[in-house]
C-alpha atoms as a PDB file:
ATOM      1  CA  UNK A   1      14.548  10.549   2.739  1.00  0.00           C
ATOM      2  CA  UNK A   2      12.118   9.538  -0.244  1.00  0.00           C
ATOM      3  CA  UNK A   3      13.618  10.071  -3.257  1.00  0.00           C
ATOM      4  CA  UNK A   4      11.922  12.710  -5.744  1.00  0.00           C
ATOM      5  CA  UNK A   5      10.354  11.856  -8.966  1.00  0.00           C
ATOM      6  CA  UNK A   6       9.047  13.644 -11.895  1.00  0.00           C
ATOM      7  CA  UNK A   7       5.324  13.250 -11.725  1.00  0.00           C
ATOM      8  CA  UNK A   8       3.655  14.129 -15.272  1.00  0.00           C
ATOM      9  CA  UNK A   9       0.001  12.925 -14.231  1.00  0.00           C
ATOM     10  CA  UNK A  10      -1.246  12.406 -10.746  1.00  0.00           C
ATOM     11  CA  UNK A  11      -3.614   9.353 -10.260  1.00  0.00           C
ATOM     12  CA  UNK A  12      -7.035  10.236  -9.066  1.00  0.00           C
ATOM     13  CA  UNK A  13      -8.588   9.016  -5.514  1.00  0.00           C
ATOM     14  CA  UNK A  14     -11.072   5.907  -7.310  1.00  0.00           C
ATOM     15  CA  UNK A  15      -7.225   4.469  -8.574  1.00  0.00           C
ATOM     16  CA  UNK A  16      -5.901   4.917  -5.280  1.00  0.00           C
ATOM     17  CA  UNK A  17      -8.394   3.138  -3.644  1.00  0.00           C
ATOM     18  CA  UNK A  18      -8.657   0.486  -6.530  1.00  0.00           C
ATOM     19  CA  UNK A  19      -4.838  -0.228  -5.917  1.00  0.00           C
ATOM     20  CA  UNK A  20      -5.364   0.024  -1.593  1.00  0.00           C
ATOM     21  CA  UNK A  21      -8.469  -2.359  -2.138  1.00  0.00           C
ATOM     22  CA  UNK A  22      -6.661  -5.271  -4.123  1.00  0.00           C
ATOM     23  CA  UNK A  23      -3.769  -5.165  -2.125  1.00  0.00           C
ATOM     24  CA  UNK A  24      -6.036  -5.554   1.264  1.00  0.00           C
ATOM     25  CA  UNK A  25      -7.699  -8.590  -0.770  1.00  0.00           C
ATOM     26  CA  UNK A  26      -4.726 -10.052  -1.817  1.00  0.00           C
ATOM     27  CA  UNK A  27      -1.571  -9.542   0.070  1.00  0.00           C
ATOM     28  CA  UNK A  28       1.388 -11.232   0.230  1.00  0.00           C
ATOM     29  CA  UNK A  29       0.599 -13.119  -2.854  1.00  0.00           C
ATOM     30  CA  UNK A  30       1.408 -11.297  -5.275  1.00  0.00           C
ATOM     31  CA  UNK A  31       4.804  -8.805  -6.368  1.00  0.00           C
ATOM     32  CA  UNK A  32       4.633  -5.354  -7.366  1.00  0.00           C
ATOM     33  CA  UNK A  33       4.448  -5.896 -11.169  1.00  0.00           C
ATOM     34  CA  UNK A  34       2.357  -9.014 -10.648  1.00  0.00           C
ATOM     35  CA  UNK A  35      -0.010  -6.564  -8.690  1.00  0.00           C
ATOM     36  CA  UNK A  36       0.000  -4.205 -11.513  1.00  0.00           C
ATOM     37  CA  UNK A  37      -0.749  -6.974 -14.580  1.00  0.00           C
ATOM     38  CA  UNK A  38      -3.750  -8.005 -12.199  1.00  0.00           C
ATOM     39  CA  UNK A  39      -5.152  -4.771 -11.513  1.00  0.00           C
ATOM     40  CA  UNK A  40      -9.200  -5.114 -12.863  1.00  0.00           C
ATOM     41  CA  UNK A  41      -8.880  -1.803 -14.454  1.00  0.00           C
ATOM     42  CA  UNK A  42      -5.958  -0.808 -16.328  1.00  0.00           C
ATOM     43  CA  UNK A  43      -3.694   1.834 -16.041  1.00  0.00           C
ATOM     44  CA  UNK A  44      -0.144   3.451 -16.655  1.00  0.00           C
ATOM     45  CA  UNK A  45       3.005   1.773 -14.777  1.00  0.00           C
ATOM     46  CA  UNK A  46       4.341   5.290 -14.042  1.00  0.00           C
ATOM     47  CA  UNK A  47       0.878   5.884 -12.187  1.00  0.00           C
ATOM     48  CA  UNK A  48       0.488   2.628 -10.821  1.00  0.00           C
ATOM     49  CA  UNK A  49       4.444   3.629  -9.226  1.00  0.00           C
ATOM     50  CA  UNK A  50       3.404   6.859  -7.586  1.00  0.00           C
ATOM     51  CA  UNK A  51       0.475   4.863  -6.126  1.00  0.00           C
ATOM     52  CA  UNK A  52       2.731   1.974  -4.942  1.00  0.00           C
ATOM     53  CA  UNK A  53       5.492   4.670  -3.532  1.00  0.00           C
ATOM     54  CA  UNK A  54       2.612   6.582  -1.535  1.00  0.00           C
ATOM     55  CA  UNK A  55       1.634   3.275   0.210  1.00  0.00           C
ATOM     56  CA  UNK A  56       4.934   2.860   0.899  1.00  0.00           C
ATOM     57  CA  UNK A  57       5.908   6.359   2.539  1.00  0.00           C
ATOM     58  CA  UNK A  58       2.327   6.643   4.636  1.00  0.00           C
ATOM     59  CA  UNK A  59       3.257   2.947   5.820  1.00  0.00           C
ATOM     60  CA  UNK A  60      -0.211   1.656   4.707  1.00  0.00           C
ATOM     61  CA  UNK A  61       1.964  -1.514   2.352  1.00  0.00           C
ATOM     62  CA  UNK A  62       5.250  -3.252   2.925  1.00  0.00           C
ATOM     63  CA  UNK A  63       7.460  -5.784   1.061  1.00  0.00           C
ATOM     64  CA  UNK A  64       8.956  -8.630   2.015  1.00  0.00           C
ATOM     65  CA  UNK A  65      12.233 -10.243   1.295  1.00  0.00           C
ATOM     66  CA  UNK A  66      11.202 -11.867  -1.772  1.00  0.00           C
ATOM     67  CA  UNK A  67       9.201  -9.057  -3.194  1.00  0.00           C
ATOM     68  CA  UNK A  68       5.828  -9.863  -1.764  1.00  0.00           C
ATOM     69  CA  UNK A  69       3.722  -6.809  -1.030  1.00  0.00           C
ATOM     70  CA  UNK A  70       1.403  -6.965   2.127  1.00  0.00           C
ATOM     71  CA  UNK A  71      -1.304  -4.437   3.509  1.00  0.00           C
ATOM     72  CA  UNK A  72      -0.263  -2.891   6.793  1.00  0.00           C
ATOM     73  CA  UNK A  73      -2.309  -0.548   7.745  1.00  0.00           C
ATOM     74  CA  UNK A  74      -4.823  -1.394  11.007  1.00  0.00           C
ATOM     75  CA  UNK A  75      -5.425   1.879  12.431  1.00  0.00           C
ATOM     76  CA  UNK A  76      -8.870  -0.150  14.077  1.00  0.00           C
ATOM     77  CA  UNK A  77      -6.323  -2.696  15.785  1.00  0.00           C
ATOM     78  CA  UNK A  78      -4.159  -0.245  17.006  1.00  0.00           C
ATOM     79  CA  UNK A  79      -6.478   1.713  18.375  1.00  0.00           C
ATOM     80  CA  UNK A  80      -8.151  -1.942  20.038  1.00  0.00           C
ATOM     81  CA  UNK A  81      -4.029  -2.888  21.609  1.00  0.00           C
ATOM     82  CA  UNK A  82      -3.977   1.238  23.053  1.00  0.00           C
ATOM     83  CA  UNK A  83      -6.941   0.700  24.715  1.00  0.00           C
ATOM     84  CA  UNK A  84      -5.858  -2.255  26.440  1.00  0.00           C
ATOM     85  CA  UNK A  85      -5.273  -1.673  30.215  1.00  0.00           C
ATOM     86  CA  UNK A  86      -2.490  -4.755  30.272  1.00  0.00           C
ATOM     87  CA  UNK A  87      -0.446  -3.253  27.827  1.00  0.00           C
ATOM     88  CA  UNK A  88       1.582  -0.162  28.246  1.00  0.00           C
ATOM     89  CA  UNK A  89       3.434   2.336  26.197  1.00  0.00           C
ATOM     90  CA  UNK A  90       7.345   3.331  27.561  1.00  0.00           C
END
């Protein structure tokens, strides 16, 4: 279950995709806070937090062992391995 949190201001779409778009560029190098100093535009750490925990639940980001966050989300490849005639679904 994701846990609830009090959201005062909720980021707007050009942050989202600012956030989605340097994490595609750069992931696995950097950790979340590291992420957030590096950002090209600044913004709040609460809203940079619901951003992070969005990419999180829709399973578009994921974090390693050490804290490294990598970009996911391929709905293109999926969609390339489904159409595959070898490979099966059980």
């Amino acid at each position: 279950m994701a846990r609830q949190m009090q959201i005062l201001r909720y980021p707007r779409l050009d942050t989202i995709l600012m956030v989605e778009e340097f994490i595609r560029k750069h992931g696995g190098e950097f950790k979340k806070f590291q992420i957030w100093q590096r950002l090209p535009k600044k913004m709040m750490y609460k809203t940079f937090c619901v951003i992070f925990q969005y990419l999180l639940d829709t399973n578009k980001i994921a974090v390693d062992k050490k804290g490294h966050v990598c970009w996911i989300w391929d709905p293109e490849g999926v969609r390339k391995l489904l159409e595959e005639k070898s490979l099966f679904i059980r």
